[in-house]
Each structure stands twice: as C-alpha cells, then as structure tokens.
Protein backbone atom coordinates (compact mmCIF):
# COMPACT_ATOMS: atom_id res chain seq x y z
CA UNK A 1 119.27 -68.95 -121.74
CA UNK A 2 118.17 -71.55 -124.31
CA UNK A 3 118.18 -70.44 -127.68
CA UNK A 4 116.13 -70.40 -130.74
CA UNK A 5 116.93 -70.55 -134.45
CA UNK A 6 116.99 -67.28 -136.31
CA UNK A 7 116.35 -67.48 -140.45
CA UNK A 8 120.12 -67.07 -141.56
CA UNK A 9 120.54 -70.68 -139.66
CA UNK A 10 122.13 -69.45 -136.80
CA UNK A 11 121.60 -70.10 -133.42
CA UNK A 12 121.07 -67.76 -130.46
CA UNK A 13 121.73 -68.37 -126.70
CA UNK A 14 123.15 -71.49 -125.08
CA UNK A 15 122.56 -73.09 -127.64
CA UNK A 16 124.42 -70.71 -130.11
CA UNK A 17 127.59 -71.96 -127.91
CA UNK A 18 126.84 -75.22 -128.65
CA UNK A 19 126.50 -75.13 -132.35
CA UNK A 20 129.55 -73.27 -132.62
CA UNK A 21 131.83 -76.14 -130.83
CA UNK A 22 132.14 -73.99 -127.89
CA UNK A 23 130.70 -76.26 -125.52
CA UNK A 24 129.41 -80.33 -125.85
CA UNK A 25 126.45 -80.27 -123.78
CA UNK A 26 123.94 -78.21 -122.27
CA UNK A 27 122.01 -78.21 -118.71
CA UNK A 28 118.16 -79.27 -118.73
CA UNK A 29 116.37 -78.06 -121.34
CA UNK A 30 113.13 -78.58 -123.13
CA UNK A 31 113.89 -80.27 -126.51
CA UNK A 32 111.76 -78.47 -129.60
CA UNK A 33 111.31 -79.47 -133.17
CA UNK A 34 114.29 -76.81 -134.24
CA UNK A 35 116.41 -78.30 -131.96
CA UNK A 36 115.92 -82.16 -132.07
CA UNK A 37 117.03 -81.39 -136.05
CA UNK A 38 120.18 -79.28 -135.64
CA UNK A 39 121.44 -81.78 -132.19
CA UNK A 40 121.66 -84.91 -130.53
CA UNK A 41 119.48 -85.22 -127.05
CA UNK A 42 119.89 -87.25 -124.02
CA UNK A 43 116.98 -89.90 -122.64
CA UNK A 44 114.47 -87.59 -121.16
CA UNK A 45 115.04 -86.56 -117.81
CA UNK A 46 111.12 -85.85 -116.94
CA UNK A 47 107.93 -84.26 -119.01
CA UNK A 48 108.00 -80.46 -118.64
CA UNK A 49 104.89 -77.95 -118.73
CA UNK A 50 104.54 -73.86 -118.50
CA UNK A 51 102.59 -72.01 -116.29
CA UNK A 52 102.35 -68.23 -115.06
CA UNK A 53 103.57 -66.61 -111.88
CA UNK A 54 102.78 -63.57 -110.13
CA UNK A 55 102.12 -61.95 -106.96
CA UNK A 56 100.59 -63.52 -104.07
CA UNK A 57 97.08 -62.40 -103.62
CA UNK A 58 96.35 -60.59 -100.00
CA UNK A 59 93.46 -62.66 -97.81
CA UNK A 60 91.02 -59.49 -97.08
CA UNK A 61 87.71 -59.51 -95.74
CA UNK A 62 84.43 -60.41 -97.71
CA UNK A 63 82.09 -57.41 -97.21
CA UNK A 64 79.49 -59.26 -99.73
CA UNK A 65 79.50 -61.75 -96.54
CA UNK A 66 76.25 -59.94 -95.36
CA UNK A 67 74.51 -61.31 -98.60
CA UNK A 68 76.33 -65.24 -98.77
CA UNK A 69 73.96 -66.78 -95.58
CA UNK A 70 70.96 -67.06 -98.14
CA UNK A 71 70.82 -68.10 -102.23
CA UNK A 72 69.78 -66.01 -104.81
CA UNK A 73 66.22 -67.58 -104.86
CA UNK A 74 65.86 -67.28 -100.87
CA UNK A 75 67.03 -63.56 -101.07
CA UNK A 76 64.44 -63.00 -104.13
CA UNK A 77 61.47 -64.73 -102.08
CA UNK A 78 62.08 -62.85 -99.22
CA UNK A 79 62.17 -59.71 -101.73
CA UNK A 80 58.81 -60.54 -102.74
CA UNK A 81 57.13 -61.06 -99.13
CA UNK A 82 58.53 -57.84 -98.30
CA UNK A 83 56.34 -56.01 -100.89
CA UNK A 84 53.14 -58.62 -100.42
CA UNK A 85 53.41 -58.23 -96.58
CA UNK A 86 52.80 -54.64 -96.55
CA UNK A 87 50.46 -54.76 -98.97
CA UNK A 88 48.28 -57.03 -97.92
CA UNK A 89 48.11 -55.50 -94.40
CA UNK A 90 47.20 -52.36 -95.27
CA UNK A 91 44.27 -53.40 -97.77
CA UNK A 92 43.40 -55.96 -94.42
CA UNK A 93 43.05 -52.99 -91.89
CA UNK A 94 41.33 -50.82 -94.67
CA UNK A 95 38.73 -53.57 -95.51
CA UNK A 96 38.37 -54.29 -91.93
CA UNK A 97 37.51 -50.81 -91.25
CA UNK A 98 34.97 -50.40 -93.87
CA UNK A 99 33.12 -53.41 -92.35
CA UNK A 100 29.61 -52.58 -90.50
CA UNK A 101 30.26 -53.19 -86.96
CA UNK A 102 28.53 -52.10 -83.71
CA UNK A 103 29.51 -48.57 -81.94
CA UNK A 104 31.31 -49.73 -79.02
CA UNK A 105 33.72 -46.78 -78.43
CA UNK A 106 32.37 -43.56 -77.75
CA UNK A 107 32.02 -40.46 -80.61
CA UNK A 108 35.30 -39.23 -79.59
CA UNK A 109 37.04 -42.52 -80.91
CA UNK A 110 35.03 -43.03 -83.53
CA UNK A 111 36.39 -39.38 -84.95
CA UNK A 112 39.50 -40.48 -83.81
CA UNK A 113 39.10 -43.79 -86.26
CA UNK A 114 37.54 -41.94 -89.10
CA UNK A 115 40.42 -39.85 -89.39
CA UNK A 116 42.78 -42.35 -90.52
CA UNK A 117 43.89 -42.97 -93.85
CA UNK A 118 45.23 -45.42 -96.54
CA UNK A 119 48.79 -43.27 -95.87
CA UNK A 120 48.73 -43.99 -91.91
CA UNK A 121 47.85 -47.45 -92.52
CA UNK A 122 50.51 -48.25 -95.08
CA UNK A 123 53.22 -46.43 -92.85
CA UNK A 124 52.12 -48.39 -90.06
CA UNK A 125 52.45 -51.59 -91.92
CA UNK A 126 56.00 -50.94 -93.27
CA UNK A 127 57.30 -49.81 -90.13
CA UNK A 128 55.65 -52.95 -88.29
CA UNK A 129 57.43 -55.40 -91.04
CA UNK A 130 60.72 -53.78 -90.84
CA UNK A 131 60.59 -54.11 -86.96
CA UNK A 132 59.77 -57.73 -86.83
CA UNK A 133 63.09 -58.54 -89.49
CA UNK A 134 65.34 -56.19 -87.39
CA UNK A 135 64.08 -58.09 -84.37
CA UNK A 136 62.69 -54.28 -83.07
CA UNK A 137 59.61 -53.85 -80.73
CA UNK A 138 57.07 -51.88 -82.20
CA UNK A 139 53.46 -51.28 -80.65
CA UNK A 140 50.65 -52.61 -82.65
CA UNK A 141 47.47 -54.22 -82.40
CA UNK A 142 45.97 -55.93 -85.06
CA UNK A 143 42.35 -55.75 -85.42
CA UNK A 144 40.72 -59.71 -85.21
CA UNK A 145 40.22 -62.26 -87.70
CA UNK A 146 41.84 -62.32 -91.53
CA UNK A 147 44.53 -59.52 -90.16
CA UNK A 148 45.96 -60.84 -87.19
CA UNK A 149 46.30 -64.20 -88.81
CA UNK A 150 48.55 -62.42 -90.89
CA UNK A 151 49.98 -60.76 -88.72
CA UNK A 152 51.00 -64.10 -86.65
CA UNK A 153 52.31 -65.52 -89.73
CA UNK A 154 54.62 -62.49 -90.71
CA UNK A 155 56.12 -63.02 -87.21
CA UNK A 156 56.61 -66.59 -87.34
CA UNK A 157 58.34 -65.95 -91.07
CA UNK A 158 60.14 -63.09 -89.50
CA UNK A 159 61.55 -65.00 -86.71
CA UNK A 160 62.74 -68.01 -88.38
CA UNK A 161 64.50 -65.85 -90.98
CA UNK A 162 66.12 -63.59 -88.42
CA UNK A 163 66.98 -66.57 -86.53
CA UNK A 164 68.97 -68.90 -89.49
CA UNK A 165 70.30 -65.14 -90.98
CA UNK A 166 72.16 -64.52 -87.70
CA UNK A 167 73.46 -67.97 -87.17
CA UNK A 168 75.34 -68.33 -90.39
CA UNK A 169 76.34 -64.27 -90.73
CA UNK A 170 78.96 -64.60 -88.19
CA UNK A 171 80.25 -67.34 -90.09
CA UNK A 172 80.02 -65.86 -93.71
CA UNK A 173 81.55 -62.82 -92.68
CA UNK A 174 85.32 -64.25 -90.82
CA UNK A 175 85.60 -66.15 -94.12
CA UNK A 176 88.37 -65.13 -96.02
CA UNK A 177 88.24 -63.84 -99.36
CA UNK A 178 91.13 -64.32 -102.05
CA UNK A 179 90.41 -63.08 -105.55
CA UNK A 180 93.32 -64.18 -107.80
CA UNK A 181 93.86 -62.36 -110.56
CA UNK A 182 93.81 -65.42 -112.91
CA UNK A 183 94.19 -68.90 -112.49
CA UNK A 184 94.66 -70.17 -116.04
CA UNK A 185 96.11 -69.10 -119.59
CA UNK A 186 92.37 -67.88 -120.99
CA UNK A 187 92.01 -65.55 -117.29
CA UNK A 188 95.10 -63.97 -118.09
CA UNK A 189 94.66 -63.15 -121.26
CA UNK A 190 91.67 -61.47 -120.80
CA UNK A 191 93.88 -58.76 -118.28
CA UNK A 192 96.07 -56.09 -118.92
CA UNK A 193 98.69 -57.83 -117.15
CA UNK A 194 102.08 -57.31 -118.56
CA UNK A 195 104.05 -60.84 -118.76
CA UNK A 196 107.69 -61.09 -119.03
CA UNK A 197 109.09 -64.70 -121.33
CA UNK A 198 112.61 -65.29 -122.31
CA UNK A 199 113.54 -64.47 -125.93
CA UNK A 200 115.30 -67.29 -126.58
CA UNK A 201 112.54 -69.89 -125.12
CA UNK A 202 110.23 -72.48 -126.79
CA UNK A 203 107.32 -70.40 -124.78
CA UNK A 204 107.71 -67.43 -126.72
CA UNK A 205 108.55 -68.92 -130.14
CA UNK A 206 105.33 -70.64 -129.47
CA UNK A 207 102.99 -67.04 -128.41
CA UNK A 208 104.65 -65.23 -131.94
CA UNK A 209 103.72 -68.50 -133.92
CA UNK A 210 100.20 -68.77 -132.54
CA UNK A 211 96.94 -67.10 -134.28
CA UNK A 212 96.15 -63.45 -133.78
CA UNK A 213 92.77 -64.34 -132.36
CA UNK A 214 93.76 -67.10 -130.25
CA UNK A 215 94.57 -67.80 -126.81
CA UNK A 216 98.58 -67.89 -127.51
CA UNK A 217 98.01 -64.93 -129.83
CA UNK A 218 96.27 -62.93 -127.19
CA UNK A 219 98.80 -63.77 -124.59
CA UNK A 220 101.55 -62.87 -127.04
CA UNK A 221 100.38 -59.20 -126.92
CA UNK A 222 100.80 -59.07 -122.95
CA UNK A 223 104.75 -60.28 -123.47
CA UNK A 224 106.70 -57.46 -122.28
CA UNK A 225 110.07 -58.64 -122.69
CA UNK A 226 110.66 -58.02 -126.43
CA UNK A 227 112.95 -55.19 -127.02
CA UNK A 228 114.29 -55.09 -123.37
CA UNK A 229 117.85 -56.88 -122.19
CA UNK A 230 116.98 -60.78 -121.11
CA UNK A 231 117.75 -60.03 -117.62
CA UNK A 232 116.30 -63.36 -115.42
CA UNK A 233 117.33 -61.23 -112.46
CA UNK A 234 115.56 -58.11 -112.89
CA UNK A 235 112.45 -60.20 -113.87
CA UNK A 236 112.36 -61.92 -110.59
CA UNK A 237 112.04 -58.75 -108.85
CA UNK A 238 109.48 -57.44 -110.90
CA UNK A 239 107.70 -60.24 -110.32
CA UNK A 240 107.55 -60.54 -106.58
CA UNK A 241 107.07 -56.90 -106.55
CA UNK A 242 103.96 -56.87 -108.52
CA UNK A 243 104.78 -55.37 -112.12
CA UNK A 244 104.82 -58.26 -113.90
CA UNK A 245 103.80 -61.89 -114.66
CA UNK A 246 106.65 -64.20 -115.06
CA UNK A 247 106.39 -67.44 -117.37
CA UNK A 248 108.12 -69.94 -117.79
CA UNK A 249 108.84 -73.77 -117.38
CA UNK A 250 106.78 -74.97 -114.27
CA UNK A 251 110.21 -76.24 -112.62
CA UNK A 252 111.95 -73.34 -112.91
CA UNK A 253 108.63 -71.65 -111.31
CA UNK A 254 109.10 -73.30 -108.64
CA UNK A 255 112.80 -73.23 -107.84
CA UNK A 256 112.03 -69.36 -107.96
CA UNK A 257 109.64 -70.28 -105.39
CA UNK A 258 111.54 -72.50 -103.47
CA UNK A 259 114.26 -69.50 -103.39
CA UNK A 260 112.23 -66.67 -102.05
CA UNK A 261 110.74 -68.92 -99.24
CA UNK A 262 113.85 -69.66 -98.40
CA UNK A 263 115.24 -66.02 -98.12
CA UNK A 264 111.84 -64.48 -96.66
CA UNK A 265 110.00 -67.45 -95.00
CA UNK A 266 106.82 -66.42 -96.97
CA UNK A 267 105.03 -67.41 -100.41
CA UNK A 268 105.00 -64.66 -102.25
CA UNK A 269 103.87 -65.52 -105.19
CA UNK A 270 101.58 -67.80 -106.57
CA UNK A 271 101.21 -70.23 -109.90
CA UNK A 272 97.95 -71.21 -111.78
CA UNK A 273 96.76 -74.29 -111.20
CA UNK A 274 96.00 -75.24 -114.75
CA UNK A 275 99.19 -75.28 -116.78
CA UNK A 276 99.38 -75.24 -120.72
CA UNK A 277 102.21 -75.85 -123.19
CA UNK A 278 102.34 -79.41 -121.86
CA UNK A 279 103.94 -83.16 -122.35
CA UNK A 280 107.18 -81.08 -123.18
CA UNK A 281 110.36 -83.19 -122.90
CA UNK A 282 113.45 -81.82 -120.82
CA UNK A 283 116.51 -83.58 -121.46
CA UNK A 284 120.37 -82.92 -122.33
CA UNK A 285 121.18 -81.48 -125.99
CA UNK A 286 123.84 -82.69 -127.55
CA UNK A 287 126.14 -82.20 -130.44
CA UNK A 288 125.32 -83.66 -133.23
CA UNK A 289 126.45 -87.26 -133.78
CA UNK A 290 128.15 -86.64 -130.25
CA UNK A 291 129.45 -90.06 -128.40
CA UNK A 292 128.57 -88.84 -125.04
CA UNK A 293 124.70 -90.04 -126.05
CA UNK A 294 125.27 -93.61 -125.71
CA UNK A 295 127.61 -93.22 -122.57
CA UNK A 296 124.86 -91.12 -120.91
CA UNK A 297 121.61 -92.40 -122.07
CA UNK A 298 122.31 -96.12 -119.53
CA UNK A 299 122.89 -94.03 -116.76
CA UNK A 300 120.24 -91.27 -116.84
CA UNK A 301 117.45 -94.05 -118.04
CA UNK A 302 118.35 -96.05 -114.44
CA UNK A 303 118.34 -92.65 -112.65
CA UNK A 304 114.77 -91.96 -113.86
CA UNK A 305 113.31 -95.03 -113.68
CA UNK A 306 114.73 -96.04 -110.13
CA UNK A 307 112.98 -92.46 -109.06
CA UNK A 308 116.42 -91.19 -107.94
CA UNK A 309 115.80 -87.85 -110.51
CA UNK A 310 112.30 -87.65 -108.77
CA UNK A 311 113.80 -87.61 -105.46
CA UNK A 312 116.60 -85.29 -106.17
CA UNK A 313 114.38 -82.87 -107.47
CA UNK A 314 111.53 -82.76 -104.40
CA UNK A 315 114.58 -82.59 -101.98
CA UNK A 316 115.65 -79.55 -104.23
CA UNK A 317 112.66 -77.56 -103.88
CA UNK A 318 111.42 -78.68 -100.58
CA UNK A 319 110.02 -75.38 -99.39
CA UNK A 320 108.14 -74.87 -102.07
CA UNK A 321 105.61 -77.26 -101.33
CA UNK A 322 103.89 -74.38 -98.81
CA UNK A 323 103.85 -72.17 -101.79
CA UNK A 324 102.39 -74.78 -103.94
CA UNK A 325 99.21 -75.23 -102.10
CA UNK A 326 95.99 -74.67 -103.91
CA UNK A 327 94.64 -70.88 -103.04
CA UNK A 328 91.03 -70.44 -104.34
CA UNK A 329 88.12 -68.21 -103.89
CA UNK A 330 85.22 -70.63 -104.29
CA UNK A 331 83.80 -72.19 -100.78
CA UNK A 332 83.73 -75.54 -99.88
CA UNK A 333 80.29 -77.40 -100.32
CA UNK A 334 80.59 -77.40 -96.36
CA UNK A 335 80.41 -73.58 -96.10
CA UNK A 336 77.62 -72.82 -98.89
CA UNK A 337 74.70 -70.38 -98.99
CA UNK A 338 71.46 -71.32 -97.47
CA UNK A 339 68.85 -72.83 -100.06
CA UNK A 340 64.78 -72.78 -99.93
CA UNK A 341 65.06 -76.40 -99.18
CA UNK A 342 67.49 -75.79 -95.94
CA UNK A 343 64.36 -74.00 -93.98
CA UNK A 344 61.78 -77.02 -94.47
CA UNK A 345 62.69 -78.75 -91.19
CA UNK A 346 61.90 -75.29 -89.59
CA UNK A 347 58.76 -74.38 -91.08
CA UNK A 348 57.69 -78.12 -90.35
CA UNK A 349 58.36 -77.44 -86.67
CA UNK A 350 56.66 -74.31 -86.60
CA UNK A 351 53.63 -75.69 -88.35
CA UNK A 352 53.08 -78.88 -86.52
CA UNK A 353 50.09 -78.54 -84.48
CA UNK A 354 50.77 -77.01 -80.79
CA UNK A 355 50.46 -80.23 -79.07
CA UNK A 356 53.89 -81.74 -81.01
CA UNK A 357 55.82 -79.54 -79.43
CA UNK A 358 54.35 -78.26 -75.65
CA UNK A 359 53.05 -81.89 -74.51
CA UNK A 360 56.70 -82.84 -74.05
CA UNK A 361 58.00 -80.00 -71.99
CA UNK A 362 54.63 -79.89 -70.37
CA UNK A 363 55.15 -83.87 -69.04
CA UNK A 364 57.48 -83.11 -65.95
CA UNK A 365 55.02 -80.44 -64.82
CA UNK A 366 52.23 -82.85 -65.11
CA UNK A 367 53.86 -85.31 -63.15
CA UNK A 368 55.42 -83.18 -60.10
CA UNK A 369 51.53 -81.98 -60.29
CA UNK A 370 50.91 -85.36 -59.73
CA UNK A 371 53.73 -86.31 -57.03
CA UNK A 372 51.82 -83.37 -54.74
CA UNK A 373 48.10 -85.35 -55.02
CA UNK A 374 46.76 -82.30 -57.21
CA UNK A 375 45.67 -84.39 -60.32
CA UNK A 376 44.41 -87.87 -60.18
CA UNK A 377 47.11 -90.76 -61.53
CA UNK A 378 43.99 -92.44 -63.37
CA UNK A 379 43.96 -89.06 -65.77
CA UNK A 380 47.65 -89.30 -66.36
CA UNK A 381 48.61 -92.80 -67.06
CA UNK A 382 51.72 -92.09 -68.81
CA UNK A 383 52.76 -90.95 -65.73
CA UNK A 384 52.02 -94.21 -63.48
CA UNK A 385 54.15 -95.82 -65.55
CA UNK A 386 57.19 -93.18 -65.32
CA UNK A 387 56.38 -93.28 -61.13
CA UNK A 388 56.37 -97.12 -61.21
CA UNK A 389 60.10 -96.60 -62.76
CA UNK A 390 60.54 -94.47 -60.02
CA UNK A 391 60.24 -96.60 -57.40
CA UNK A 392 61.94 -99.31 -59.02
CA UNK A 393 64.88 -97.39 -59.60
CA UNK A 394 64.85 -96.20 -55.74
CA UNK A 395 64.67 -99.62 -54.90
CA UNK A 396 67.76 -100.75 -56.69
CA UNK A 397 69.68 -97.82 -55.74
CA UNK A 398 68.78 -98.91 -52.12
CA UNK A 399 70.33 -102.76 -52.25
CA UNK A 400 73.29 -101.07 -54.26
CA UNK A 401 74.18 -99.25 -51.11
C-alpha cells in the first residue's frame, strides 16, 4: 500500500515498485510533498480527506429519560418549593394553633389538640406534599385562612406539574439514545481507543511528524499498527469486531462500508462526521518525466469535469449511503426539555379569574334552563339571541326539505 520515503532515499511500498522501474503507474493515490518530488502525477482525479471508523454504536434505552421532560432551572425550582412547601405549612398550622380562639370542641379534643407537636405537624406536611406530586389521596384538612390558601395553591402547582411531567415522560423515555464514542479527531484522542493506520500512508507520516502535545501527536500514541505486519485484511475485522479504530482515506472508508453492507445487509460501523487531514489531492503517480502524463491528463480532465468520475464513484459505493447517515445523540429542537417559560400559558389559565373559564361551559345549561321557562329570557340576553338563531336555522332547514 502506498509508500513513504525512508532516509537512505529509498522508497517503500507501491511506490518502491515504481521507483525501481518495476511498474509505470500506480492506482489512486493521495499525492504528498515526498512524492510530487521523486514522480510525475496525473490531473487530479478528486480532493481526498481522512476520517476514523469504528464500530457501530447500539440504540439502547435512555434511563436519564425520567429527568429530560423538565430543564435544569424547572427541576431546581421545583427543588426549592419542595423544601418551602413543607416549611411553610408546618410553621402555618403551628402559628394557627397558637392563635386565641374560642373553645368550641369539648375538653376531650382540646387534649387531643394540645398534644400535637412541631414533629406531627411537619410529618403531616411532607407526607401531604409528596401525595399531591404522586397524584396520591391523602386525608387532610387544613385549618382556615393563610393555610388553606396555601394549601389550594400547592395543589394547583402540584397538578399542573404532574399533569405536563406525565405528558412528555412517555415521550422522553421511547427516545433512543446513541452515545458514540467520538465523533471527531480531538474526541478520539482523548480515549484509549487503539487505532490501526497503514505504515506506508501520508496519515501516519503526518501523526509521527506532528507535536507531542498536539492533536496529531496525541492521536499518534493511539496508532497500533507500528511493529505489527500491514495486514488491510486483518484490520477490517478488527474493526467491525470492535478492537480497533481504522483510519484512513474517507473513500476507502467507505468502500469498506459499502462492502460489509453488501455482505451483511447492516451498517456496522460508523465514520465521524468531521473529517481532518483535508484538501488532499488523489491522482495517478507517475514516473518521472513519464510520457503517459500528457496522453492521460486530456482524458481524465474531461472525465472529471463532465462528472463521469463523480458518477462512477456514487454508483460504486451505492449502499453505503445507509451507512453514511448522520447518527447523533443530541435531540432535535422539536423534542427538547420543558423550560420555565413553557408553563406560562398554564399558570395564566389557572389564574384567570373563575368566571374566564366556567361562564362558557356554564352557557348551554343556562339556555336549556331557559328552553324549559325556568329563568326569564330578559336575564339572559345572550341567549335570545342564540334562540333567535334557532329558529332561523329551523326555518331554513324546513324550506330545504
């Protein structure tokens, strides 16, 4: 495969062959510095980048779904009302009780009353919240005034959050999770991933070159091909089965791709979206001063830029295309965590005074109240006018038949 260089001047791989007379021109390859010096190169077939393989991730369920229906700052208010609401009930019923109030319940209640404490009331009170978020029924009666106010207003809290909670858990929960293990060079660096590269590749001439502390340095100390036999082969299988990253040129990613789907009728594996290394050229190399150049330069410049090459290669690796569609773990702004700002609308209904919301159910009550002669039409007269359209719609239903 390829070839690079070595520091007596001689030349390893394909390309070795080539330098030695052994052969006048290679198959697509990615033209380097060290190369475009030593050879001759075609008209560039198309620009090349690298990226990473390696195995598919598995779609599992999201247990953390239970916590996704509400934000951060929604799950910290509610936090906070959970500790206030107990709280402040307790100190309620205490005050309330220490108030000066007329004896209307015999001794034997009274006793009964004195004998409570700061511990019954506060167990009371927890118990009491809990029941109205878990939608439970649980026996209480609030004494009047400041604490059943409260009271009413923990409910109405209660409900609406119980309500919007268990509307969007259902969905939150069927929503499948993918964590990939890394979706760029700078992820996969920072894992313990072993990564196989060719020897005799521009990739891996480029990870040796680059700085210790850099990205290309770091991902040079995950190569695990050095030392080993360059067997393509063997690296395949290691990489569908899971021991290994494989990089490469994105093309020949994805005729690996292509390949497996076409053998197993599954994707596999998976490539990063963000590639690196890029703008490479891949071309023909040539001998030097070779006269194929100018015979094939005409006729690989009209393939390219009549989109023939382009075409060739889709049709090539047409079942990769499944494989090739974007996998990510991030939801869609369609399917996102509740915000404060999502229950305003509610609390607005809620609030609005009780008239907004029972006068119109009440209105067809009112009016077959009316239809039977028990309330006067001069104390309704919305609904003289809804009777009038009553009788003119029973009139023109009677000349259509």
């Amino acid at each position: 495969m390829g070839g690079m260089r070595l520091p007596n001047g001689t030349w390893t791989g394909t390309m070795k062959m080539l330098f030695e007379d052994e052969i006048d021109i290679t198959s697509l390859m990615i033209l380097s510095h060290e190369r475009s010096e030593a050879f001759d190169w075609t008209e560039f077939l198309y620009l090349e980048e690298h990226t990473v393989g390696y195995k598919r991730p598995v779609i599992e369920s999201d247990i953390t779904g239970f916590y996704k229906p509400f934000s951060g700052q929604v799950w910290l208010l509610v936090a906070v009302v959970v500790v206030v609401v107990p709280v402040s009930h307790t100190v309620l019923r205490w005050t309330h009780r220490q108030l000066p109030r007329r004896e209307l319940h015999s001794s034997k209640e009274s006793s009964q009353q004195q004998r409570l404490n700061v511990g019954t009331d506060t167990r009371d009170s927890i118990m009491w919240m809990l029941s109205a978020l878990l939608a439970q029924s649980l026996p209480l009666t609030p004494p009047r005034g400041v604490v059943r106010i409260l009271t009413g207003l923990w409910l109405l809290l209660a409900l609406i959050l119980v309500t919007v909670y268990r509307s969007n858990l259902k969905a939150m929960l069927i929503l499948p999770k993918i964590n990939l293990p890394f979706d760029n060079l700078d992820q996969l660096t920072h894992t313990e991933i072993p990564v196989w590269v060719s020897l005799n590749s521009m990739l891996h001439a480029a990870a040796v070159n680059g700085e210790k502390n850099s990205t290309m340095g770091r991902f040079n100390s995950l190569i695990n091909s050095v030392g080993k036999p360059n067997n393509v082969t063997q690296a395949i299988v290691d990489l569908v089965a899971g021991r290994q990253a494989l990089a490469a040129p994105r093309s020949a990613l994805v005729q690996i791709l292509h390949s497996l789907f076409t053998m197993t009728g599954k994707c596999s594996t998976y490539l990063m979206s963000e590639s690196f290394l890029k703008t490479n050229i891949g071309c023909l190399i040539l001998q030097k001063y070779s006269p194929l150049k100018d015979q094939l330069d005409p006729i690989l410049r009209n393939l390219r830029e009549f989109g023939i090459l382009n075409r060739m290669y889709h049709r090539g690796v047409v079942n990769a295309e499944e494989c090739l569609k974007s996998i990510s773990a991030k939801l869609d702004d369609s399917w996102r965590a509740l915000s404060l700002e999502d229950f305003y609308g509610v609390f607005l209904v809620y609030s609005c005074d009780p008239s907004c919301t029972l006068l119109p159910s009440s209105l067809p009550l009112l009016c077959l109240l009316l239809s039977c002669g028990l309330l006067k039409k001069s104390s309704l007269p919305f609904c003289q006018s809804s009777s009038r359209h009553h009788h003119h719609n029973q009139n023109l239903s009677a000349q259509l038949i």
